[in-house]
Protein backbone atom coordinates (compact mmCIF):
# COMPACT_ATOMS: atom_id res chain seq x y z
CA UNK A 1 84.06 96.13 91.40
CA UNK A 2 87.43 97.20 90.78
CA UNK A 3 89.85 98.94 93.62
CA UNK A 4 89.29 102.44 92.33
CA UNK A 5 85.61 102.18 92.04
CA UNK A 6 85.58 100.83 95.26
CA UNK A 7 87.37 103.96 96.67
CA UNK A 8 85.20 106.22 94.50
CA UNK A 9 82.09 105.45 96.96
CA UNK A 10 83.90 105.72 99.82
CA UNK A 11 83.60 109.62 102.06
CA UNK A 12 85.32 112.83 99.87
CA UNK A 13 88.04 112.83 102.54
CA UNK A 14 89.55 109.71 102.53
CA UNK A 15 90.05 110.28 98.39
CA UNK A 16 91.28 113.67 99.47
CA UNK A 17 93.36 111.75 101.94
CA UNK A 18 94.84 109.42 99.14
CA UNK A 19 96.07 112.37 96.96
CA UNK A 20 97.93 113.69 99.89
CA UNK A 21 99.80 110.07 100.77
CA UNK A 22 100.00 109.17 96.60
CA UNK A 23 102.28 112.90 96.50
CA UNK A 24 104.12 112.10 99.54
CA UNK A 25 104.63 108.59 99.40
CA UNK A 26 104.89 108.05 95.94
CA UNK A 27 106.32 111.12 93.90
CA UNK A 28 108.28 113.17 97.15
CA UNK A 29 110.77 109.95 96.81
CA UNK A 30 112.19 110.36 93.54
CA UNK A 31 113.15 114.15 94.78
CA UNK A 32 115.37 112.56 97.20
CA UNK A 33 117.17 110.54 94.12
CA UNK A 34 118.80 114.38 93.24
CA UNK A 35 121.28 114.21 96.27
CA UNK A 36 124.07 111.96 96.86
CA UNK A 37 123.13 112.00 100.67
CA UNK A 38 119.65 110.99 100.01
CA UNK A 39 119.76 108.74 96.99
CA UNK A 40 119.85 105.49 98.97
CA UNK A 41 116.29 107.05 101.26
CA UNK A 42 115.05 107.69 97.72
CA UNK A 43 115.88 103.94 96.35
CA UNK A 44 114.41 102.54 99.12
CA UNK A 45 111.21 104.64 99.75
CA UNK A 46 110.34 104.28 95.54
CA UNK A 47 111.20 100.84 96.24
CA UNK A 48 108.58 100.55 99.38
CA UNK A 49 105.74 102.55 98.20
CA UNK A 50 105.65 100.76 94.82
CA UNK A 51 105.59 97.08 96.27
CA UNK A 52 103.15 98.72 98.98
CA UNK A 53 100.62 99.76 96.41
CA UNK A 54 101.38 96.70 94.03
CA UNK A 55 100.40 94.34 97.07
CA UNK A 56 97.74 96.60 98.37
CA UNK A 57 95.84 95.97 94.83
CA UNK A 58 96.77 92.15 94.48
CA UNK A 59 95.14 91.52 98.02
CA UNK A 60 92.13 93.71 96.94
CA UNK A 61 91.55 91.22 94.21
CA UNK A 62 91.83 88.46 96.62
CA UNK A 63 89.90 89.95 99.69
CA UNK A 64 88.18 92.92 98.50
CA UNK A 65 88.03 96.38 100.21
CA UNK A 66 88.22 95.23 103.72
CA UNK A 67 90.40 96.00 106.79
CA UNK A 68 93.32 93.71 105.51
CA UNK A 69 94.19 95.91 102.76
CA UNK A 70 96.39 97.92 105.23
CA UNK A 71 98.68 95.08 105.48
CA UNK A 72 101.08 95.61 102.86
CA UNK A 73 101.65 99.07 103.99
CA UNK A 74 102.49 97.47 107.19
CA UNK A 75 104.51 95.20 106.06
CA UNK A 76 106.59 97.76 103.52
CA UNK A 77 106.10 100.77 105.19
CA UNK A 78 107.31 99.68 108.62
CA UNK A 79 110.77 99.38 107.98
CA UNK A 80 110.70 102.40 105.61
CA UNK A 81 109.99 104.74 108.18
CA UNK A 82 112.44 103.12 110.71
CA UNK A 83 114.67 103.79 108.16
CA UNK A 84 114.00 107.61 107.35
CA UNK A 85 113.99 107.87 110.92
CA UNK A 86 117.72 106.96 110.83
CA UNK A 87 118.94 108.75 108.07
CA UNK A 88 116.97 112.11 109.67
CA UNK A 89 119.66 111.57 112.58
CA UNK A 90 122.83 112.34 109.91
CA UNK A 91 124.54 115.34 110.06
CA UNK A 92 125.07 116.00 106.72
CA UNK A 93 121.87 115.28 105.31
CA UNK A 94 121.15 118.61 103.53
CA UNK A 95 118.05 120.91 104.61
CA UNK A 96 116.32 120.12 101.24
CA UNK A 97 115.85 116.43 101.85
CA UNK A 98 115.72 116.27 105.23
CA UNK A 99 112.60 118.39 105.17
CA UNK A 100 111.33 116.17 102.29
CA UNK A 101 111.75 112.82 104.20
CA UNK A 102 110.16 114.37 107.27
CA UNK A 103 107.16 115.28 105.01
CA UNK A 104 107.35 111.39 103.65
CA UNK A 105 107.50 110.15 107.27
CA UNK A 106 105.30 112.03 108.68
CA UNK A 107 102.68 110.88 105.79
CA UNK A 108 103.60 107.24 105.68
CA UNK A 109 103.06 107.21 109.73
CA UNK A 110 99.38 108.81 109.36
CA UNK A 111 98.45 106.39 106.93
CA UNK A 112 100.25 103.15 109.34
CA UNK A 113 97.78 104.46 111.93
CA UNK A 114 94.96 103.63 110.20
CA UNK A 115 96.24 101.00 108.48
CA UNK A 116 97.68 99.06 112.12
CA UNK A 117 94.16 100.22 113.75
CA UNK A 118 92.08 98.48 110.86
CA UNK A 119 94.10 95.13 110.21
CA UNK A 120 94.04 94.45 114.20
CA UNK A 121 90.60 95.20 113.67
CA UNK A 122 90.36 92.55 110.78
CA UNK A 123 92.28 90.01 112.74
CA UNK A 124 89.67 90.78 116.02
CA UNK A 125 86.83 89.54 113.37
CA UNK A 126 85.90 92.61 111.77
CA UNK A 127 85.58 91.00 108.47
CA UNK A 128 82.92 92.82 106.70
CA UNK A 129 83.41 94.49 103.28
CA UNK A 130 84.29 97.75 103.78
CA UNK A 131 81.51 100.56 104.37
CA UNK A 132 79.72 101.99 100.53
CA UNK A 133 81.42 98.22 98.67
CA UNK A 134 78.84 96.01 99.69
């Protein structure tokens, strides 16, 4: 079973879910590439999400659709919103992308929570294929 059929069986909210965090996590960056104040957030948050989701499906084909899967995002996405967090503080990060990284952020840190909650599940034994993959 591939990755996408695999999230095809899963509930209609968590693909609803993934439409939401693919817009903000993975098109929203390239807006920031417009200004000069926000070109280096934009590098690095294309950057991120892309090695995020390239990981994400390399481990599926090693693991399969269980808990672990959040790992990459951990791993990528960790530092990326440390990061946002710190270029939020500047003073003269224009209104435009400062509202667009908070949108990124505040997506990226929704998805971390489930993705921290289910990989320290994973590591506590919870090793079973995801629910609908079996």
């Amino acid at each position: 079973m591939t990755m996408e059929e695999a999230l095809a069986l899963q509930p209609a909210w968590v693909g609803h879910w993934l439409k939401v965090l693919f817009v903000c996590a993975y098109v929203l960056p390239f807006a920031l590439l417009i200004w000069k104040q926000s070109r280096k957030a934009g590098i690095f948050a294309v950057i991120a999400s892309f090695a995020a989701g390239f990981a994400t499906a390399k481990l599926y084909d090693v693991v399969g659709y269980v808990k672990l899967l959040g790992l990459p995002h951990i791993v990528f996405w960790t530092p990326h919103v440390v990061y946002l967090g710190l270029q939020l503080r500047q003073a003269e990060l224009p209104k435009a992308p400062r509202l667009i990284m908070m949108v990124i952020t505040g997506a990226i840190l929704i998805s971390l929570a489930f993705d921290y909650t289910d990989v320290i599940r994973y590591l506590a034994g919870e090793r079973t294929p995801m629910e609908g993959t079996i």
